[in-house]
Protein backbone atom coordinates (compact mmCIF):
# COMPACT_ATOMS: atom_id res chain seq x y z
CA UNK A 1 0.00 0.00 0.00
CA UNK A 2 1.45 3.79 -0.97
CA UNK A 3 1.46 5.98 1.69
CA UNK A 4 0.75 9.60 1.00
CA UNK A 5 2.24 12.33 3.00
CA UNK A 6 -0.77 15.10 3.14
CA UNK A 7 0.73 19.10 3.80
CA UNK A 8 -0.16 20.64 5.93
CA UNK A 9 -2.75 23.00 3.82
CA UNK A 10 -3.99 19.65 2.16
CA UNK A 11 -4.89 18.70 5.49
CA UNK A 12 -6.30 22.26 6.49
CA UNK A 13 -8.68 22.17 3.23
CA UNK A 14 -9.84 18.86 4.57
CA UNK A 15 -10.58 19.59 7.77
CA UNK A 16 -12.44 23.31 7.00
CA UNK A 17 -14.58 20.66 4.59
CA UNK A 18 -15.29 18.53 7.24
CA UNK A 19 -16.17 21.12 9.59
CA UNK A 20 -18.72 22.38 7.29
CA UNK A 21 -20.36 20.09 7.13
CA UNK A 22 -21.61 20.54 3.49
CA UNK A 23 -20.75 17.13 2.27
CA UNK A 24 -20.78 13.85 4.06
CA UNK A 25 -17.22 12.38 5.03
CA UNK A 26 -17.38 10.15 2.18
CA UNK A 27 -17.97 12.50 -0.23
CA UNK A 28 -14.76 14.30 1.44
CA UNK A 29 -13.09 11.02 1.29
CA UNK A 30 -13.75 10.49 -2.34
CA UNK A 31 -13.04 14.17 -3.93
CA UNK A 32 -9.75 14.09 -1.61
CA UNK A 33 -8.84 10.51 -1.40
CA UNK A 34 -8.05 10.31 2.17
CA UNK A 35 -9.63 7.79 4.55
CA UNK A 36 -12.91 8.97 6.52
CA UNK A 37 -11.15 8.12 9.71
CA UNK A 38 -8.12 10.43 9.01
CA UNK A 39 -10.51 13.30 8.33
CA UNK A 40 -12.24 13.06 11.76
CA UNK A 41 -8.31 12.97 13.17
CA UNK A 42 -7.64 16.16 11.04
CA UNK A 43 -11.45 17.51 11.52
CA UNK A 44 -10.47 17.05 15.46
CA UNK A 45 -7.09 18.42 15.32
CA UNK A 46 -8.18 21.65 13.96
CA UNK A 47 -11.24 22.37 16.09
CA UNK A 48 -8.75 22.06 19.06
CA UNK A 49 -6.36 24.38 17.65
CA UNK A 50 -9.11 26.81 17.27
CA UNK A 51 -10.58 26.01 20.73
CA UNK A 52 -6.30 26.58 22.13
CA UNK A 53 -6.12 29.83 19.73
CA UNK A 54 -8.74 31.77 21.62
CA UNK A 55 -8.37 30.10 25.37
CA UNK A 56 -6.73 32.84 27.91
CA UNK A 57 -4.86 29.76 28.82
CA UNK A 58 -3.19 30.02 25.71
CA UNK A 59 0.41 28.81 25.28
CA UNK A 60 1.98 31.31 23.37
CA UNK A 61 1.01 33.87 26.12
CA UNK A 62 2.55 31.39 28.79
CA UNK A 63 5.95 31.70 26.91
CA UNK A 64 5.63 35.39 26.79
CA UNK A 65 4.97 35.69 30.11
CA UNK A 66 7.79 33.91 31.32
CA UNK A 67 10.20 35.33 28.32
CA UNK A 68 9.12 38.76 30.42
CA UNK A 69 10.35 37.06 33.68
CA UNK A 70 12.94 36.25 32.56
CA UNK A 71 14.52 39.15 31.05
CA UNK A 72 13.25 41.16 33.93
CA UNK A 73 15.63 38.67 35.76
CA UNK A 74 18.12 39.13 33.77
CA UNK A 75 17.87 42.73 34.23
CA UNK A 76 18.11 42.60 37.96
CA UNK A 77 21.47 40.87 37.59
CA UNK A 78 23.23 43.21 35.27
CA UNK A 79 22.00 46.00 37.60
CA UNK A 80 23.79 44.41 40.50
CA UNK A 81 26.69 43.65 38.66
CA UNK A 82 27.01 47.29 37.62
CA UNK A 83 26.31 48.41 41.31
CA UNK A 84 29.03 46.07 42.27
CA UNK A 85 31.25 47.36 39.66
CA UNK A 86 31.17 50.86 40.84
CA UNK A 87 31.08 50.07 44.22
CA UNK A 88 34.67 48.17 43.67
CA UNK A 89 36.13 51.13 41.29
CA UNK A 90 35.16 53.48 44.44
CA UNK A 91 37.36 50.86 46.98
CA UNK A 92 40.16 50.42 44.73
CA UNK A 93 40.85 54.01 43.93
CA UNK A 94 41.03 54.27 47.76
CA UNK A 95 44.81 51.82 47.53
CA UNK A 96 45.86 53.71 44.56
CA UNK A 97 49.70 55.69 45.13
């Protein structure tokens, strides 16, 4: 048996198609020959990502929110490394001849 590899807007078109609803899955499986089991997997797939896309609980605002930590972290550290700094110019001017 041949396996097909689908991309990614093949299995997009699909999927919109199935969700639809216009045509019954195996008219969808006959016009794109793909099995009516793969298109519920696809048909599923997609709903979720629309169901993750507009969740508060999204994930791409979890990574930006802790991106934001931490550079604000990162901050904190170079600000006490250039406190530091100064503080040791000031002590070591103090030994100079």
């Amino acid at each position: 048996m041949k396996k097909t590899i689908y991309s990614d807007k093949q299995k997009a078109q699909v999927a919109l198609e199935a969700i639809k609803g216009q045509k019954t899955l195996n008219q969808i499986s006959s016009q794109y020959q793909v099995h009516p089991t793969q298109i519920r997997r696809w048909q599923s797939a997609a709903l979720e990502g629309l169901l993750i896309s507009f969740s508060k609980d999204n994930q791409k605002d979890k990574m930006l929110v802790e991106k934001d930590k931490q550079i604000e972290e990162l901050y904190k550290i170079v600000g006490q490394r250039d406190i530091e700094l100064e503080w040791l110019k000031k002590k070591f001017k103090m030994f100079e001849p």
